[in-house]
PDB file of N, CA and C in Angstrom:
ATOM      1  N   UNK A   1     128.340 114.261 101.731  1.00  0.00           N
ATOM      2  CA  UNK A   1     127.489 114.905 102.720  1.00  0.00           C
ATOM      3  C   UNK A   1     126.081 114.318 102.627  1.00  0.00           C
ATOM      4  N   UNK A   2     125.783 114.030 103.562  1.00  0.00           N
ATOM      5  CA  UNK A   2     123.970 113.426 103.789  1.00  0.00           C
ATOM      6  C   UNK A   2     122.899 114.721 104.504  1.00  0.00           C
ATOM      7  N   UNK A   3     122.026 114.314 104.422  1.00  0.00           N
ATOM      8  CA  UNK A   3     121.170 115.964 104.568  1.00  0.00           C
ATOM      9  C   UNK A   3     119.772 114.904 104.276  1.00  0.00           C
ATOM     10  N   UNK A   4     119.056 114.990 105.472  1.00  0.00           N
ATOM     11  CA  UNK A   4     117.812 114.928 105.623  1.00  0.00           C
ATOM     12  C   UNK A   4     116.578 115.952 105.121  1.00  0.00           C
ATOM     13  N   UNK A   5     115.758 116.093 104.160  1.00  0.00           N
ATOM     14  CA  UNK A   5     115.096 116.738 103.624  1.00  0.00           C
ATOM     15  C   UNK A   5     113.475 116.098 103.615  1.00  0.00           C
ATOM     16  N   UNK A   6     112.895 117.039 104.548  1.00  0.00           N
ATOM     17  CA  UNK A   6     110.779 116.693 104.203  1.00  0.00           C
ATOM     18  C   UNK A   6     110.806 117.198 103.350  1.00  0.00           C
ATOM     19  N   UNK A   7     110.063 116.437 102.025  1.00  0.00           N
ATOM     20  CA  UNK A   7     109.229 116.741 101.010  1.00  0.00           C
ATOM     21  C   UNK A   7     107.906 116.170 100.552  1.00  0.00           C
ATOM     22  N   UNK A   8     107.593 116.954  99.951  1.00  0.00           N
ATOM     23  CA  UNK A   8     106.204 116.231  99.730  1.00  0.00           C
ATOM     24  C   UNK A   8     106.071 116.035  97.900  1.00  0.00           C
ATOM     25  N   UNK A   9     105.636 115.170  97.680  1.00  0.00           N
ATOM     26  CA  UNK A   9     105.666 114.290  96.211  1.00  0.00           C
ATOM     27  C   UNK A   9     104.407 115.374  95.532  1.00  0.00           C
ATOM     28  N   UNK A  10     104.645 115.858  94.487  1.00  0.00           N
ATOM     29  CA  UNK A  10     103.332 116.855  93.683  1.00  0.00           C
ATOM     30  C   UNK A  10     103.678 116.965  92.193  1.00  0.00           C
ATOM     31  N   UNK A  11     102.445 116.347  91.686  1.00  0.00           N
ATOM     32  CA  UNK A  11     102.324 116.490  89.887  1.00  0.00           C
ATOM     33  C   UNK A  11     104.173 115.676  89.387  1.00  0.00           C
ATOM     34  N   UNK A  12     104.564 114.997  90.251  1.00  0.00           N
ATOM     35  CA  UNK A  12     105.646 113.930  89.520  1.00  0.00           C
ATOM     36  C   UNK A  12     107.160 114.453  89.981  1.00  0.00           C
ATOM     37  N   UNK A  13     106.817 115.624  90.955  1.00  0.00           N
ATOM     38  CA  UNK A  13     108.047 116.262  91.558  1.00  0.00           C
ATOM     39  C   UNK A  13     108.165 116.404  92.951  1.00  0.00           C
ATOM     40  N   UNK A  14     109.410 116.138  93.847  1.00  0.00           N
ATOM     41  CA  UNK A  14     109.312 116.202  94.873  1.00  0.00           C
ATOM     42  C   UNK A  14     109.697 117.889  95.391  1.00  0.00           C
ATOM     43  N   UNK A  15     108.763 118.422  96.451  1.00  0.00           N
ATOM     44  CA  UNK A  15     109.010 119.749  96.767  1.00  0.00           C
ATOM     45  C   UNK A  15     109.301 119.819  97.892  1.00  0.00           C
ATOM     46  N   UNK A  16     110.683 120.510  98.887  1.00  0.00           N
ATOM     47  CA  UNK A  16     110.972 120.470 100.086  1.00  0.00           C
ATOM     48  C   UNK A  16     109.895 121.458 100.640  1.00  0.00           C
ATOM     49  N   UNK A  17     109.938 120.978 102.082  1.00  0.00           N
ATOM     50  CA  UNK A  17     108.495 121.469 103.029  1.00  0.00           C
ATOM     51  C   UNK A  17     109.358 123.198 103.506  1.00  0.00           C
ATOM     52  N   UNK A  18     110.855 122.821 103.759  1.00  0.00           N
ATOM     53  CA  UNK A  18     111.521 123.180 104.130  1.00  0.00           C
ATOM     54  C   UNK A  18     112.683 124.329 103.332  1.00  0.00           C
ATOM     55  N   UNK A  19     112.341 124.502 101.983  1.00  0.00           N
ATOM     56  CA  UNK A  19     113.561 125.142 101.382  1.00  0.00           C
ATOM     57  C   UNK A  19     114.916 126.215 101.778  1.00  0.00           C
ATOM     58  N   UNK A  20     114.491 126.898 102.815  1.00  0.00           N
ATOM     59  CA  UNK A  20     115.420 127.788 102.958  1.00  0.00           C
ATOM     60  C   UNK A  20     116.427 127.387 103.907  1.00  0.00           C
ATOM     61  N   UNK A  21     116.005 125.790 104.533  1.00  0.00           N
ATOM     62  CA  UNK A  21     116.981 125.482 105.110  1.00  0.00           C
ATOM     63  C   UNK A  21     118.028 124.107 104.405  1.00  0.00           C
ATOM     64  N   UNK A  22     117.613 124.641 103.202  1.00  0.00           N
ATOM     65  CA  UNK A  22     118.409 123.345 102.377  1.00  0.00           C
ATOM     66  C   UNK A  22     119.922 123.783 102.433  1.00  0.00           C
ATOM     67  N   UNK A  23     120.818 123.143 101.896  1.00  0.00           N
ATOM     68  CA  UNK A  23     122.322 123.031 101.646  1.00  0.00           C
ATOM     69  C   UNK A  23     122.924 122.714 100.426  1.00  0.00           C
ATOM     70  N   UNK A  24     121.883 123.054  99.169  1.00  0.00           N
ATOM     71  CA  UNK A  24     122.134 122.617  98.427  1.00  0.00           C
ATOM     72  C   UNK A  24     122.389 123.689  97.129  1.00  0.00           C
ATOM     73  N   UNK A  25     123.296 123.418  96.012  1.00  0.00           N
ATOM     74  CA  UNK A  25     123.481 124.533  95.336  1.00  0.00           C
ATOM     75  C   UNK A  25     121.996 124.837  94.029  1.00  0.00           C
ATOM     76  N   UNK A  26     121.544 125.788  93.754  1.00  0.00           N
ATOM     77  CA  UNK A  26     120.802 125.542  92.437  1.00  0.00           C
ATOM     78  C   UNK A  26     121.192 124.718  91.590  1.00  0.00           C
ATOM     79  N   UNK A  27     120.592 123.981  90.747  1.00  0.00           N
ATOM     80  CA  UNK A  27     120.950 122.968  90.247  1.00  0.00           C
ATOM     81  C   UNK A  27     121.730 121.294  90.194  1.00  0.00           C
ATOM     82  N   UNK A  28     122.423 121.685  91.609  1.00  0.00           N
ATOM     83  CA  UNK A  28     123.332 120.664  91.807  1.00  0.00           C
ATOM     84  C   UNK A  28     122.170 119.133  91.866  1.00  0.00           C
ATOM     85  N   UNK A  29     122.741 118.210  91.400  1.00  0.00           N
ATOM     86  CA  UNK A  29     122.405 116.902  91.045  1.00  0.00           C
ATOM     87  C   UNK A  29     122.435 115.785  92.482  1.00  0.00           C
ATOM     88  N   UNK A  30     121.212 115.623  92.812  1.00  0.00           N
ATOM     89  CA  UNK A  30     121.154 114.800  94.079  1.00  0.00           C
ATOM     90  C   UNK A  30     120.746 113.133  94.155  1.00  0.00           C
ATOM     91  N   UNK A  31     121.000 112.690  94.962  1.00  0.00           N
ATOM     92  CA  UNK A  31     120.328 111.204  95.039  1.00  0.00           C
ATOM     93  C   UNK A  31     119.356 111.442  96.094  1.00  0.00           C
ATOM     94  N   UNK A  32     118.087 110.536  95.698  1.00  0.00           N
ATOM     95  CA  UNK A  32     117.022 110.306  96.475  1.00  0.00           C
ATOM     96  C   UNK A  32     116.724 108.867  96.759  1.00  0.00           C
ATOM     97  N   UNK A  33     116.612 108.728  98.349  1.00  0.00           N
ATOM     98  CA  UNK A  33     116.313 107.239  98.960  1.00  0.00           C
ATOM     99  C   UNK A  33     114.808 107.593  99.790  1.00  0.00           C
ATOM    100  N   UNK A  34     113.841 107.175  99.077  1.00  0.00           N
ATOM    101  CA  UNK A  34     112.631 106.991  99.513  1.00  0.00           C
ATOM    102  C   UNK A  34     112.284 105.743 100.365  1.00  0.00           C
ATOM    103  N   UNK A  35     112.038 106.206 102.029  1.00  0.00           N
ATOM    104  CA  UNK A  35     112.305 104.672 102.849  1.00  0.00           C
ATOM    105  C   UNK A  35     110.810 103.988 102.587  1.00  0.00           C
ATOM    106  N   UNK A  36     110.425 102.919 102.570  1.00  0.00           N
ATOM    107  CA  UNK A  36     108.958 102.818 102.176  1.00  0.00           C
ATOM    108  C   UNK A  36     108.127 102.841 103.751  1.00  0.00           C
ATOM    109  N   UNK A  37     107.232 103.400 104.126  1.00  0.00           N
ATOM    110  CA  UNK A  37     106.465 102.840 105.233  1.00  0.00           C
ATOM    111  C   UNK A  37     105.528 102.015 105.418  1.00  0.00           C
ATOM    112  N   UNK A  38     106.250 101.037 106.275  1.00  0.00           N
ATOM    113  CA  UNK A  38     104.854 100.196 106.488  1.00  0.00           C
ATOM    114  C   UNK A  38     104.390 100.125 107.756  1.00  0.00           C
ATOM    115  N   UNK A  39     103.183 100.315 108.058  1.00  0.00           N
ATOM    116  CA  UNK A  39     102.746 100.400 109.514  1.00  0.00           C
ATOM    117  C   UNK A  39     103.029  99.207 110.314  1.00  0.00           C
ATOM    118  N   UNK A  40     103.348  99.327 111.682  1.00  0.00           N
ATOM    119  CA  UNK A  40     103.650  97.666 112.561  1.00  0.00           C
ATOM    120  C   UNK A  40     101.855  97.473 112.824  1.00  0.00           C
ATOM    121  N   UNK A  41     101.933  96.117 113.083  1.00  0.00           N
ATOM    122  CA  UNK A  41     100.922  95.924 113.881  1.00  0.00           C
ATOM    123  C   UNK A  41      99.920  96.481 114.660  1.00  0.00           C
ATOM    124  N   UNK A  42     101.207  96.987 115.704  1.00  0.00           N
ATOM    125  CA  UNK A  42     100.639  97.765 116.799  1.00  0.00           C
ATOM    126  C   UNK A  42      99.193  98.776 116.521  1.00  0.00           C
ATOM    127  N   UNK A  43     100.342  99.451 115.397  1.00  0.00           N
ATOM    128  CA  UNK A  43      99.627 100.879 114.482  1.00  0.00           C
ATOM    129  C   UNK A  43      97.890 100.363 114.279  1.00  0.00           C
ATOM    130  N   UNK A  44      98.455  98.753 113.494  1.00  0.00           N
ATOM    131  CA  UNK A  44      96.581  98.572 112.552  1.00  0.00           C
ATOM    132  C   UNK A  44      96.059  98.504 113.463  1.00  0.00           C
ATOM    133  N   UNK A  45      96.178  97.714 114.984  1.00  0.00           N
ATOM    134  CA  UNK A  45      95.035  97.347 115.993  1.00  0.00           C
ATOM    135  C   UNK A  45      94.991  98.404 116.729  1.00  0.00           C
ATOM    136  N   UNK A  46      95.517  99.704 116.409  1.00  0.00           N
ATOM    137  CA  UNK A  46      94.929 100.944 117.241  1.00  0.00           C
ATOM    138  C   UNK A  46      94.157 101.409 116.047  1.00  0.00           C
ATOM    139  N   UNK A  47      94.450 101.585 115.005  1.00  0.00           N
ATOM    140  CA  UNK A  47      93.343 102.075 113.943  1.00  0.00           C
ATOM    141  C   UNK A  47      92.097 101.613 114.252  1.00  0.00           C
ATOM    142  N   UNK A  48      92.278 100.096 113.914  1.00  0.00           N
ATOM    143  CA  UNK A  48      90.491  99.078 113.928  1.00  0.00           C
ATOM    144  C   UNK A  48      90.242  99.773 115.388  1.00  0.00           C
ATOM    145  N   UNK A  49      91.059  99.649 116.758  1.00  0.00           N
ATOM    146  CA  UNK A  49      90.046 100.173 117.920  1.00  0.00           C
ATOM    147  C   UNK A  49      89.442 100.826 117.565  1.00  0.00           C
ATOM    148  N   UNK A  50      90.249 102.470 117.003  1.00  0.00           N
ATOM    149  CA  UNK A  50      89.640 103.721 116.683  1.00  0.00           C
ATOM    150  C   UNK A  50      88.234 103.299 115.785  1.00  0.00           C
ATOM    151  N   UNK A  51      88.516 102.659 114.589  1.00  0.00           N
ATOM    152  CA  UNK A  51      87.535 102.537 113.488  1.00  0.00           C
ATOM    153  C   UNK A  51      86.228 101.917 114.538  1.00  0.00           C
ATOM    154  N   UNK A  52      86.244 100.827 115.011  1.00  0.00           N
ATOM    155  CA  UNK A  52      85.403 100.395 115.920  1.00  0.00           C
ATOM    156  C   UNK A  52      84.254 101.105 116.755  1.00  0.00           C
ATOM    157  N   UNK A  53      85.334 101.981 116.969  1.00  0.00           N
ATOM    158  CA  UNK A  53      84.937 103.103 118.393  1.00  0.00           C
ATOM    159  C   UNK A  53      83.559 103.632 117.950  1.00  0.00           C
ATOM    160  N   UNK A  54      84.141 104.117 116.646  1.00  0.00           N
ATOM    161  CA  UNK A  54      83.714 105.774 115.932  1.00  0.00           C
ATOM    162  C   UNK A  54      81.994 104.324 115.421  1.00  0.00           C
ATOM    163  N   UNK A  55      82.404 103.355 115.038  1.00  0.00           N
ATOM    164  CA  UNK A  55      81.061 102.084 114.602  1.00  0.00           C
ATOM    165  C   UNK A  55      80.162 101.904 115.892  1.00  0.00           C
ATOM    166  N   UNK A  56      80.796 102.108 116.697  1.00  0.00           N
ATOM    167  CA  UNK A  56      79.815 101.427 118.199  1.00  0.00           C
ATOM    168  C   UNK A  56      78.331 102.305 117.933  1.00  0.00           C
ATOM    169  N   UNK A  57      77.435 102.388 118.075  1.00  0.00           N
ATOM    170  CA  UNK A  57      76.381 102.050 118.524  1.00  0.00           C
ATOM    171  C   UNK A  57      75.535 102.801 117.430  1.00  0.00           C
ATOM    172  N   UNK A  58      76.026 102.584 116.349  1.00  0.00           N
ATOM    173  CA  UNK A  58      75.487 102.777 114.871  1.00  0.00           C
ATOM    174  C   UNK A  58      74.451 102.102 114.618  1.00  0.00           C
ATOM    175  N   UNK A  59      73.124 101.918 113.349  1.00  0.00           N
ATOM    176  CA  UNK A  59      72.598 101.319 113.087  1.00  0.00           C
ATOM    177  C   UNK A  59      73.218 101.011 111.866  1.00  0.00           C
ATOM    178  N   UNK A  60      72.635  99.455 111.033  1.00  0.00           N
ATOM    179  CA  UNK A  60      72.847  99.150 110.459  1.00  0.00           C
ATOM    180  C   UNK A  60      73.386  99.940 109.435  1.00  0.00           C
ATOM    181  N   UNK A  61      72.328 100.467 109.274  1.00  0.00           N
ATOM    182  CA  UNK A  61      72.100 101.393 108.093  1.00  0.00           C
ATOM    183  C   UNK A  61      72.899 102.618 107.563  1.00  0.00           C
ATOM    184  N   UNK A  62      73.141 103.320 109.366  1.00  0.00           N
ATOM    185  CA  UNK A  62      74.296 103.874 109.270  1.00  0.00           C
ATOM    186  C   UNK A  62      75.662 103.767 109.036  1.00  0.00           C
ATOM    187  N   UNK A  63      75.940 102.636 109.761  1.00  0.00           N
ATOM    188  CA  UNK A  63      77.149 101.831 109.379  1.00  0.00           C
ATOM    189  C   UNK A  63      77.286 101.966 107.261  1.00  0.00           C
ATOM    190  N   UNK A  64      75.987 101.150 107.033  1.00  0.00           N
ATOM    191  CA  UNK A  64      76.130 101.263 105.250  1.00  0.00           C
ATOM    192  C   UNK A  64      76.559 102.495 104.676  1.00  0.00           C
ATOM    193  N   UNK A  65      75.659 103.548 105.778  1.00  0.00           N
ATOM    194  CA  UNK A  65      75.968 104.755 104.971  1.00  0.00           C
ATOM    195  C   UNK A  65      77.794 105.526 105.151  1.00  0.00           C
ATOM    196  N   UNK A  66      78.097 105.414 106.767  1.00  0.00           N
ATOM    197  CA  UNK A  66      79.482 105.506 106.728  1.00  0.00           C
ATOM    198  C   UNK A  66      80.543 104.450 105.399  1.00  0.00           C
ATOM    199  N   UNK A  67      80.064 103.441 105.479  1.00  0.00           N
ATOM    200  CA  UNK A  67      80.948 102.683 104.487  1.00  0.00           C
ATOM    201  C   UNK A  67      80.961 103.469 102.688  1.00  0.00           C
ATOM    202  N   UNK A  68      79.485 103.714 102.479  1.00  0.00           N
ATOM    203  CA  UNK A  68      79.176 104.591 101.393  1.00  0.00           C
ATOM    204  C   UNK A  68      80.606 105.583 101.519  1.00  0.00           C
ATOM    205  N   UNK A  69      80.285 106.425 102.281  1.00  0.00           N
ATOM    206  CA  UNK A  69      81.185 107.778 102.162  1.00  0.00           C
ATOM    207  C   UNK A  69      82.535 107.292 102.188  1.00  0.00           C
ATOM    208  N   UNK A  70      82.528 106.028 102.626  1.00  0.00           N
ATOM    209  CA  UNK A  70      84.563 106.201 102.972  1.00  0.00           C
ATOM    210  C   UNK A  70      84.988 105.444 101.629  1.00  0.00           C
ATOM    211  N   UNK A  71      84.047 104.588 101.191  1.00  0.00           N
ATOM    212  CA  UNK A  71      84.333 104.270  99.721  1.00  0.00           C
ATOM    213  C   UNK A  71      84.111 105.005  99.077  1.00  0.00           C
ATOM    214  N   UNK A  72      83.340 106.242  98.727  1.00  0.00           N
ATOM    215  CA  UNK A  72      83.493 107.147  97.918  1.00  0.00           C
ATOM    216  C   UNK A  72      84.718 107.987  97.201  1.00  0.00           C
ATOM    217  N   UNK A  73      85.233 107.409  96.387  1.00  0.00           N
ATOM    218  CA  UNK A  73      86.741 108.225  96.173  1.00  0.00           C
ATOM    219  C   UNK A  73      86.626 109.575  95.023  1.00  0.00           C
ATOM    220  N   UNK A  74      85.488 110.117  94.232  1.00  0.00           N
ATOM    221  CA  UNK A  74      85.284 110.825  93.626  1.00  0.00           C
ATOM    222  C   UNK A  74      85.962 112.242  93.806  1.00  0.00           C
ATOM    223  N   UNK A  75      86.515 112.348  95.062  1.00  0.00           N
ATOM    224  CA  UNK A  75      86.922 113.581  95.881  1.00  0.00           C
ATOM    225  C   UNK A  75      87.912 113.997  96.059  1.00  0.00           C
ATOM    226  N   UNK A  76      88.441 112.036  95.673  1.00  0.00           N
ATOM    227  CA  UNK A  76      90.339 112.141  96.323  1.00  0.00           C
ATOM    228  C   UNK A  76      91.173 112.048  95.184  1.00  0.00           C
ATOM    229  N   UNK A  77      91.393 112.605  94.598  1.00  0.00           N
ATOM    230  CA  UNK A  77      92.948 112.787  93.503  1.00  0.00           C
ATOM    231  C   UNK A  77      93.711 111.788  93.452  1.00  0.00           C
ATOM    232  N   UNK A  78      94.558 111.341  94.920  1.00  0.00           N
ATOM    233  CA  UNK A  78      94.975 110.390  94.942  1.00  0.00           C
ATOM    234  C   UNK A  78      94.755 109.074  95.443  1.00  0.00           C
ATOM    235  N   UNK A  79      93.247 109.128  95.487  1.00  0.00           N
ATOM    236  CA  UNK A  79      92.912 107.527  95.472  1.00  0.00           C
ATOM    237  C   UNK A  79      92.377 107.050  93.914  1.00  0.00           C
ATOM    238  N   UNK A  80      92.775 108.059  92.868  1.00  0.00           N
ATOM    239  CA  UNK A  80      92.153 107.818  91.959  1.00  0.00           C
ATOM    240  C   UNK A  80      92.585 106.478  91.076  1.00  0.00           C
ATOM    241  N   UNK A  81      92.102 105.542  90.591  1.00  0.00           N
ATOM    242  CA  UNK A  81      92.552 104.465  89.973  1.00  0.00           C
ATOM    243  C   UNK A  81      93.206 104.455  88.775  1.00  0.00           C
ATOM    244  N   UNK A  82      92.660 105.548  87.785  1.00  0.00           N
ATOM    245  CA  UNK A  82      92.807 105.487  86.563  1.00  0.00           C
ATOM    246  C   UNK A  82      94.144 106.136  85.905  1.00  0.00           C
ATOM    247  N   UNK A  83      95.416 106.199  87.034  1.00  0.00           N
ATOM    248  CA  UNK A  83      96.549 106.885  86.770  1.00  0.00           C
ATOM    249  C   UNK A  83      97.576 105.853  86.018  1.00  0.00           C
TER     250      UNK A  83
END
């Protein structure tokens, strides 16, 4: 039997989004196929538009300071390097 399940990955365990509509027994022993995503093309040159967009008629400076904040990873858990 195959069975599609959303989960989301937390502290080294995967947790369904969905549990009560699982099919599965307590305990029973499963296989997991994680598909990898990679964005097409299409995807990045609508991002950069977007990114672009949101840059248009910035000053320099601002621009530096947006770049500041988006490199800032102090905030994000999982952009953290040191894992």
């Amino acid at each position: 039997m195959t069975q599609t399940i959303r989960a989301i990955f937390e502290n080294g365990v995967f947790r369904p989004l969905d549990p009560d509509k699982l099919e599965i027994a307590e305990g029973q022993q499963v296989q997991i196929n994680v598909p990898v995503y990679i964005p097409d093309l299409q995807e990045i040159e609508e991002s950069m538009s977007l990114l672009t967009s949101v840059l248009d008629g910035l000053t320099p400076q601002e621009v530096d300071e947006f770049e500041r904040i988006a490199l800032n990873r102090s905030g994000c858990s999982s952009c953290r390097s040191d894992r």
